[in-house]
C-alpha atoms as a PDB file:
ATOM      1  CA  UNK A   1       0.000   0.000   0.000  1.00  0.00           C
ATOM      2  CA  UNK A   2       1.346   3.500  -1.276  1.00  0.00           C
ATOM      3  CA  UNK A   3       1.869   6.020   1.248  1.00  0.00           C
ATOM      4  CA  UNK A   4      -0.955   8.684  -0.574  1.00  0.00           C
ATOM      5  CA  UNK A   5      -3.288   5.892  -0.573  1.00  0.00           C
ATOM      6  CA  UNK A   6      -2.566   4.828   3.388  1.00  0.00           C
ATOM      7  CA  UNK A   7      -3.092   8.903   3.521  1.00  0.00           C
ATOM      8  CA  UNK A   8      -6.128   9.093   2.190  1.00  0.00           C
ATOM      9  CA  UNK A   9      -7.576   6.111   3.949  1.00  0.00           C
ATOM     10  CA  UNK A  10      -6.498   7.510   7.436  1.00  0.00           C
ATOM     11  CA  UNK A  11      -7.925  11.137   6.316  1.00  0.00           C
ATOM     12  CA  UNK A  12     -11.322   9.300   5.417  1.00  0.00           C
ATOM     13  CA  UNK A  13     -11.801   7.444   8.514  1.00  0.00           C
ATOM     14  CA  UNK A  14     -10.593  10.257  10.690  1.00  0.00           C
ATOM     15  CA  UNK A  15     -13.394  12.670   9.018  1.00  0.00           C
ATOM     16  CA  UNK A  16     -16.319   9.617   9.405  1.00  0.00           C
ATOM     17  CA  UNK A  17     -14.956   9.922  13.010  1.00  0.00           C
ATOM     18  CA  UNK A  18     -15.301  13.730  13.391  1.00  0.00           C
ATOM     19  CA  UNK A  19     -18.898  13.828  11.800  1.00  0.00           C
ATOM     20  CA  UNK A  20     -20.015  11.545  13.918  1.00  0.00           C
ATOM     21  CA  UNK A  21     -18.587  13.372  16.910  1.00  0.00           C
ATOM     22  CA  UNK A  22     -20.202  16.319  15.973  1.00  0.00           C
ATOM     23  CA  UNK A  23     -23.650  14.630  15.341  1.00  0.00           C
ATOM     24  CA  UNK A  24     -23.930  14.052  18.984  1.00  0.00           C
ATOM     25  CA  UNK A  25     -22.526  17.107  20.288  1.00  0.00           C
ATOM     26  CA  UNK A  26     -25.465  19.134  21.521  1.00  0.00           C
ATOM     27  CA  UNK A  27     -25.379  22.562  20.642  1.00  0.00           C
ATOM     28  CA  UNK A  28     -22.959  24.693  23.771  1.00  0.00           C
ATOM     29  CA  UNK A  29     -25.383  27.549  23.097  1.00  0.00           C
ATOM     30  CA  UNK A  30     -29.259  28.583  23.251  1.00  0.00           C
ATOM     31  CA  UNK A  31     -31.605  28.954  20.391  1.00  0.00           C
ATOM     32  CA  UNK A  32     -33.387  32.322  20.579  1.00  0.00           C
ATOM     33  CA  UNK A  33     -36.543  32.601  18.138  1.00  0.00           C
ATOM     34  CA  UNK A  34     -38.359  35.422  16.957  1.00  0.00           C
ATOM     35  CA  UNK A  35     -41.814  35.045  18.649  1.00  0.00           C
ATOM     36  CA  UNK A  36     -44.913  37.206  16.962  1.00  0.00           C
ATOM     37  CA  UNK A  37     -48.431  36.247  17.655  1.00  0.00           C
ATOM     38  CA  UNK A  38     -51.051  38.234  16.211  1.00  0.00           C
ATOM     39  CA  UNK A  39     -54.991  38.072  16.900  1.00  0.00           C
ATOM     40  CA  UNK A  40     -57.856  40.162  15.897  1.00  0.00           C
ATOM     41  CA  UNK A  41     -61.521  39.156  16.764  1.00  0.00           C
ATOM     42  CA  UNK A  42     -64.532  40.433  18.294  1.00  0.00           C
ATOM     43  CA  UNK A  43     -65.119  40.841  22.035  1.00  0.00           C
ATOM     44  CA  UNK A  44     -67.529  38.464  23.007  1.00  0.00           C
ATOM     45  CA  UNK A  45     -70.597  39.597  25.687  1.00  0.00           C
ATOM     46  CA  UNK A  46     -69.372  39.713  29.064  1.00  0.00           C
ATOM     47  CA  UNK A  47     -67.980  35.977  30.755  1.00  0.00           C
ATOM     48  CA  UNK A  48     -69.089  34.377  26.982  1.00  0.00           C
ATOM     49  CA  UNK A  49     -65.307  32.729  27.246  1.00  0.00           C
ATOM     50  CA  UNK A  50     -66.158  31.077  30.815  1.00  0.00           C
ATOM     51  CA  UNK A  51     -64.014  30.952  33.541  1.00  0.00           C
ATOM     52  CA  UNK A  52     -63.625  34.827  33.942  1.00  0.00           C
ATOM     53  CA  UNK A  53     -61.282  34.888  30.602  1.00  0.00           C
ATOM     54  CA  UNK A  54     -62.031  38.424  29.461  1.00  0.00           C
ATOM     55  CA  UNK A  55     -60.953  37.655  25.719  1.00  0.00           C
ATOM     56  CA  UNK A  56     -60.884  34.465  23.323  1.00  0.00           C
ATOM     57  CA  UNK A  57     -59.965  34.022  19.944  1.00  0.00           C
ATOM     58  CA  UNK A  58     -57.591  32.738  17.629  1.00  0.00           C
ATOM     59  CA  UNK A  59     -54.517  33.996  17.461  1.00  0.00           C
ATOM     60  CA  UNK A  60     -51.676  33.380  14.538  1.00  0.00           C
ATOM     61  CA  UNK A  61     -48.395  32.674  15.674  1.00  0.00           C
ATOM     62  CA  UNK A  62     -44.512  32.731  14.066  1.00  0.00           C
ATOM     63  CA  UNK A  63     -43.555  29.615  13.652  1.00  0.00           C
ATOM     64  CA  UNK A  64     -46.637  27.612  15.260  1.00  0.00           C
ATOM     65  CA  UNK A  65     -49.416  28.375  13.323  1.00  0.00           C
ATOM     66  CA  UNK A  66     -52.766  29.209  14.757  1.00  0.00           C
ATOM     67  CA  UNK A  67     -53.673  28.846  18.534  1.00  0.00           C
ATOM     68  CA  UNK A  68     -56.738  29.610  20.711  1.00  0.00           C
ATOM     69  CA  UNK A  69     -56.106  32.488  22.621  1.00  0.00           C
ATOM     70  CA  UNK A  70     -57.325  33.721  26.348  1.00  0.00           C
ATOM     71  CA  UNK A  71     -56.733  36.416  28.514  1.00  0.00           C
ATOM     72  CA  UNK A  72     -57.259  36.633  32.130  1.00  0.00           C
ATOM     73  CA  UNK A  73     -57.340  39.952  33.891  1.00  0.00           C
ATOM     74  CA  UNK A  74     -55.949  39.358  37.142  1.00  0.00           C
ATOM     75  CA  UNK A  75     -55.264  42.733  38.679  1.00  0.00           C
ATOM     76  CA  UNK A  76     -56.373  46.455  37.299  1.00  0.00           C
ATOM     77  CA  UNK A  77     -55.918  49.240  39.612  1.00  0.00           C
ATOM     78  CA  UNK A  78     -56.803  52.516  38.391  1.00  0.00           C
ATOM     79  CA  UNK A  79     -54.433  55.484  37.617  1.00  0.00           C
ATOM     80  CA  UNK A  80     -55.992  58.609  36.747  1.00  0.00           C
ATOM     81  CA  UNK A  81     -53.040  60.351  35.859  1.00  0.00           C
ATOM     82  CA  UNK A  82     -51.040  57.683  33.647  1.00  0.00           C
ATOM     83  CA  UNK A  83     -52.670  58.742  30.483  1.00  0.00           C
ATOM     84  CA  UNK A  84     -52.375  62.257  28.987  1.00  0.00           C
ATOM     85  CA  UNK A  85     -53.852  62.900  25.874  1.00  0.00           C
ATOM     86  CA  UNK A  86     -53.421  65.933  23.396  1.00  0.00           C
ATOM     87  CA  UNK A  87     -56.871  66.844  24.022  1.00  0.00           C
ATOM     88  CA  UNK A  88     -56.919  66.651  27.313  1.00  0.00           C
ATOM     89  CA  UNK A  89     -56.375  63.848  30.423  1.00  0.00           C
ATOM     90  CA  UNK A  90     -57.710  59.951  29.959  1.00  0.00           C
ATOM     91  CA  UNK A  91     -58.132  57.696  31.919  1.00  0.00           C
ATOM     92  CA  UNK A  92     -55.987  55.005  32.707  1.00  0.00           C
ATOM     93  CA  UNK A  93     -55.305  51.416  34.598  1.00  0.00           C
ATOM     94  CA  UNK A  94     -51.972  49.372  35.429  1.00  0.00           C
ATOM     95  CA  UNK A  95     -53.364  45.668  34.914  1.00  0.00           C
ATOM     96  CA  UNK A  96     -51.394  42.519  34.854  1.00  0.00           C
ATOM     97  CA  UNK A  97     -52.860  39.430  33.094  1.00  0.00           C
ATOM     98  CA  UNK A  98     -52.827  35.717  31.866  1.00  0.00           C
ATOM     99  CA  UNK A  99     -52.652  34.788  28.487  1.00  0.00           C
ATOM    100  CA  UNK A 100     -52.418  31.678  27.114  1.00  0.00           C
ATOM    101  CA  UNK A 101     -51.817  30.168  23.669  1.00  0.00           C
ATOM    102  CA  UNK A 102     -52.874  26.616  23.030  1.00  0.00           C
ATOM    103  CA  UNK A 103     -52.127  24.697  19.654  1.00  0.00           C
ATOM    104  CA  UNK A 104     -54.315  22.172  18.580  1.00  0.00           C
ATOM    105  CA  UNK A 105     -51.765  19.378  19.545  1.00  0.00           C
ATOM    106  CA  UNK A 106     -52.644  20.520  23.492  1.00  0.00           C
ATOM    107  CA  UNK A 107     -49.703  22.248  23.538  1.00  0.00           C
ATOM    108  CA  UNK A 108     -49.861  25.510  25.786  1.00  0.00           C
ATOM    109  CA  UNK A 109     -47.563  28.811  26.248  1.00  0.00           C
ATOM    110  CA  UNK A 110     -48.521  30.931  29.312  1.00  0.00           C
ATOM    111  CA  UNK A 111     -47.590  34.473  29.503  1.00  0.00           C
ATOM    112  CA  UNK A 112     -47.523  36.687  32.587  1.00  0.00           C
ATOM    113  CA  UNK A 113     -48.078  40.114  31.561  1.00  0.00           C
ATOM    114  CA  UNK A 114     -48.107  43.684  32.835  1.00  0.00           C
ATOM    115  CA  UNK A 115     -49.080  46.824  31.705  1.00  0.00           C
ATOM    116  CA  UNK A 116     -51.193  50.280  30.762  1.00  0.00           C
ATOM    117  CA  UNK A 117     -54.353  50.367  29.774  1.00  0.00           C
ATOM    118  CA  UNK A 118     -55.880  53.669  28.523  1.00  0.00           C
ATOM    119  CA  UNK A 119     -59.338  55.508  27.303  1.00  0.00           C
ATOM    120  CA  UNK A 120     -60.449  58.646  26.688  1.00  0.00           C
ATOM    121  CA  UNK A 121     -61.950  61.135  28.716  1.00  0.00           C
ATOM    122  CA  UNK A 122     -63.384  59.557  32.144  1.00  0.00           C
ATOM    123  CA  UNK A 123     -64.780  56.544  30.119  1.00  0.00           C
ATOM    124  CA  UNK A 124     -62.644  54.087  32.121  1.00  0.00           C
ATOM    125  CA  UNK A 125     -63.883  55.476  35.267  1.00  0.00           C
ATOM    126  CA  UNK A 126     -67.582  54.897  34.624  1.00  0.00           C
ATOM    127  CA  UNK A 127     -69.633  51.930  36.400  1.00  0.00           C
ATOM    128  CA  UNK A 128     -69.024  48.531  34.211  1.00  0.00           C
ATOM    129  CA  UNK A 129     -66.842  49.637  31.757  1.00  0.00           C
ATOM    130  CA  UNK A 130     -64.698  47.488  31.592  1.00  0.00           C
ATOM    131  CA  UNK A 131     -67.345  44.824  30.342  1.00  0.00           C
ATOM    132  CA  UNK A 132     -69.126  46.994  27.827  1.00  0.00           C
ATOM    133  CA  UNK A 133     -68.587  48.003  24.469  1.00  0.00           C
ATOM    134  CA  UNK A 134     -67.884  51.404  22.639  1.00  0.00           C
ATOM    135  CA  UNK A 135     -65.282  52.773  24.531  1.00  0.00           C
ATOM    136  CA  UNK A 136     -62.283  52.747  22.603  1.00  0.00           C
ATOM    137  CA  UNK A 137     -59.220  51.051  24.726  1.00  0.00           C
ATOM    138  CA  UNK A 138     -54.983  51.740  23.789  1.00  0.00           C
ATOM    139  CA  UNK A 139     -52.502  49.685  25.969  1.00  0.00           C
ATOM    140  CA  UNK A 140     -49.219  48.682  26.035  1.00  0.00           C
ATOM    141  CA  UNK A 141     -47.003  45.584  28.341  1.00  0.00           C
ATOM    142  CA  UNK A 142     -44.517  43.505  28.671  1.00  0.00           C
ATOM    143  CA  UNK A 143     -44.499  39.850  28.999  1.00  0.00           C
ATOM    144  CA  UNK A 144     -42.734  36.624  30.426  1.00  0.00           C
ATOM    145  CA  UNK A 145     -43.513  32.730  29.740  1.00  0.00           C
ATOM    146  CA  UNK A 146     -44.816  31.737  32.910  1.00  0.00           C
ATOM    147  CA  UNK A 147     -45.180  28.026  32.032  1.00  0.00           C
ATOM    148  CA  UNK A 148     -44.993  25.943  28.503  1.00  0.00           C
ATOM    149  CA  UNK A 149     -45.917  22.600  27.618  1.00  0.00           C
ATOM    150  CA  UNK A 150     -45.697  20.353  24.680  1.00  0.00           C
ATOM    151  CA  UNK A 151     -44.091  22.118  21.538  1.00  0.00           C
ATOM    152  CA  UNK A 152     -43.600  25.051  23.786  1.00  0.00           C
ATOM    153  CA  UNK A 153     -42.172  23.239  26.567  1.00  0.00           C
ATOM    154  CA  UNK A 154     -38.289  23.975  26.182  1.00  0.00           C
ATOM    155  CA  UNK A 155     -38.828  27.550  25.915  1.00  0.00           C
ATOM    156  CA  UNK A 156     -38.335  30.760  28.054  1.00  0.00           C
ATOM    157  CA  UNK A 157     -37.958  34.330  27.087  1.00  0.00           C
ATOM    158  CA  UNK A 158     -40.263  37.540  26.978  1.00  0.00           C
ATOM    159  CA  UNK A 159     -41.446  40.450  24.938  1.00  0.00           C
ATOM    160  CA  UNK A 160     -43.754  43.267  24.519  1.00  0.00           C
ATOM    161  CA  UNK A 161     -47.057  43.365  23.140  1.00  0.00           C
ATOM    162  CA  UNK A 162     -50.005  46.339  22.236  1.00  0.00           C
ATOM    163  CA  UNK A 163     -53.455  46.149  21.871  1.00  0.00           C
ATOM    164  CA  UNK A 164     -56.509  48.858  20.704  1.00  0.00           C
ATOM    165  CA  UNK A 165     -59.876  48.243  21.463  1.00  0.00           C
ATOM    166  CA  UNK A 166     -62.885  49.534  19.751  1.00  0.00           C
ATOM    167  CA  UNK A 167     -66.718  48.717  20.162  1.00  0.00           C
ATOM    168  CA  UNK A 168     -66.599  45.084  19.797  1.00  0.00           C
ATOM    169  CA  UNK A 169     -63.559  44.917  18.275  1.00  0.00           C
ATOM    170  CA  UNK A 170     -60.011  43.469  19.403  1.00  0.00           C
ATOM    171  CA  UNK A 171     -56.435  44.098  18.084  1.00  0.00           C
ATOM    172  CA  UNK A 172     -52.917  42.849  19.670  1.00  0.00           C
ATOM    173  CA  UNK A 173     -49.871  41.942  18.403  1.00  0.00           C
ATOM    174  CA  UNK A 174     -47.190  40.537  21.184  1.00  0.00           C
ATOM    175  CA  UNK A 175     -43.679  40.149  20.333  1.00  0.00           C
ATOM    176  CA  UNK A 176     -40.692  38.872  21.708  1.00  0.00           C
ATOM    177  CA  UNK A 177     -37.861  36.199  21.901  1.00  0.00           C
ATOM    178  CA  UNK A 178     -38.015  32.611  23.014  1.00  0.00           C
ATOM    179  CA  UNK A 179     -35.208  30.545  24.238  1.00  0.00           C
ATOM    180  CA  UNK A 180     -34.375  26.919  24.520  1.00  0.00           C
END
């Protein structure tokens, strides 16, 4: 056997041997994703969702497709003063809330989320407002996965998201980054 050919040989088995290596290496750093989900529906009556959700719909997501969608107001307390308009003062809320995402494998992604809500005027001040229609609604948070399952299950991470409401209708768009 030649020496080039005894080369050659030894080069091939040594780079089979490094591929394979590197197969089972698992990657030394995290994957970070662009996360977008988007939803626009109607506000349904008062408690239509059940179980004190506030909003359902579904919602398309980067990367996942589309997902049913709930949020959960779990604290608003009022802030007069946290929304100045051109036009004059609005008023406001700081409200923090649970949404959830579910695919339809069963697969869930929980956010925690915190924020502003805003409306003109002293229409956010008046008795039951916050479960009737008409008054138009601008707000702004941030957000952290507070638990994921299935598909969603390795992730982590956090974003921002916006949201308008008006009459019966329901805009927000979060955005963010998850991590695995």
């Amino acid at each position: 056997m030649t020496a080039t050919l005894l080369r050659s040989r030894v080069c091939f088995l040594l780079s089979v041997f490094l591929l394979g290596m590197l197969a089972t290496l698992q990657p030394a750093f995290a994957e970070a994703i662009l996360f977008e989900a988007r939803l626009m529906a109607n506000i349904p009556r008062f408690d239509a969702c059940g179980n004190g959700v506030l909003i359902c719909g579904t919602a398309s997501m980067s990367f996942f497709g589309d997902a049913a969608y709930t949020l959960t107001i779990d604290t608003l307390l009022p802030q007069p003063l946290a929304c100045v308009a051109p036009s004059g003062t609005s008023t406001g809320g700081a409200y923090t809330a649970t949404v959830t995402f579910t695919l339809p494998d069963g697969s869930t992604l929980t956010l925690s989320e915190e924020g502003l809500v805003c409306g003109p005027g002293a229409s956010l001040a008046a008795p039951a407002s916050w479960r009737t229609y008409g008054i138009p609604v601008d707000g702004s948070g941030r957000w952290s996965v507070q638990s994921a399952t299935g598909q969603f299950a390795p992730f982590t991470g956090g974003g921002a998201d916006s949201f308008h409401t008006a009459g019966a209708d329901f805009r927000v768009m979060y955005i963010g980054t998850l991590t695995r």
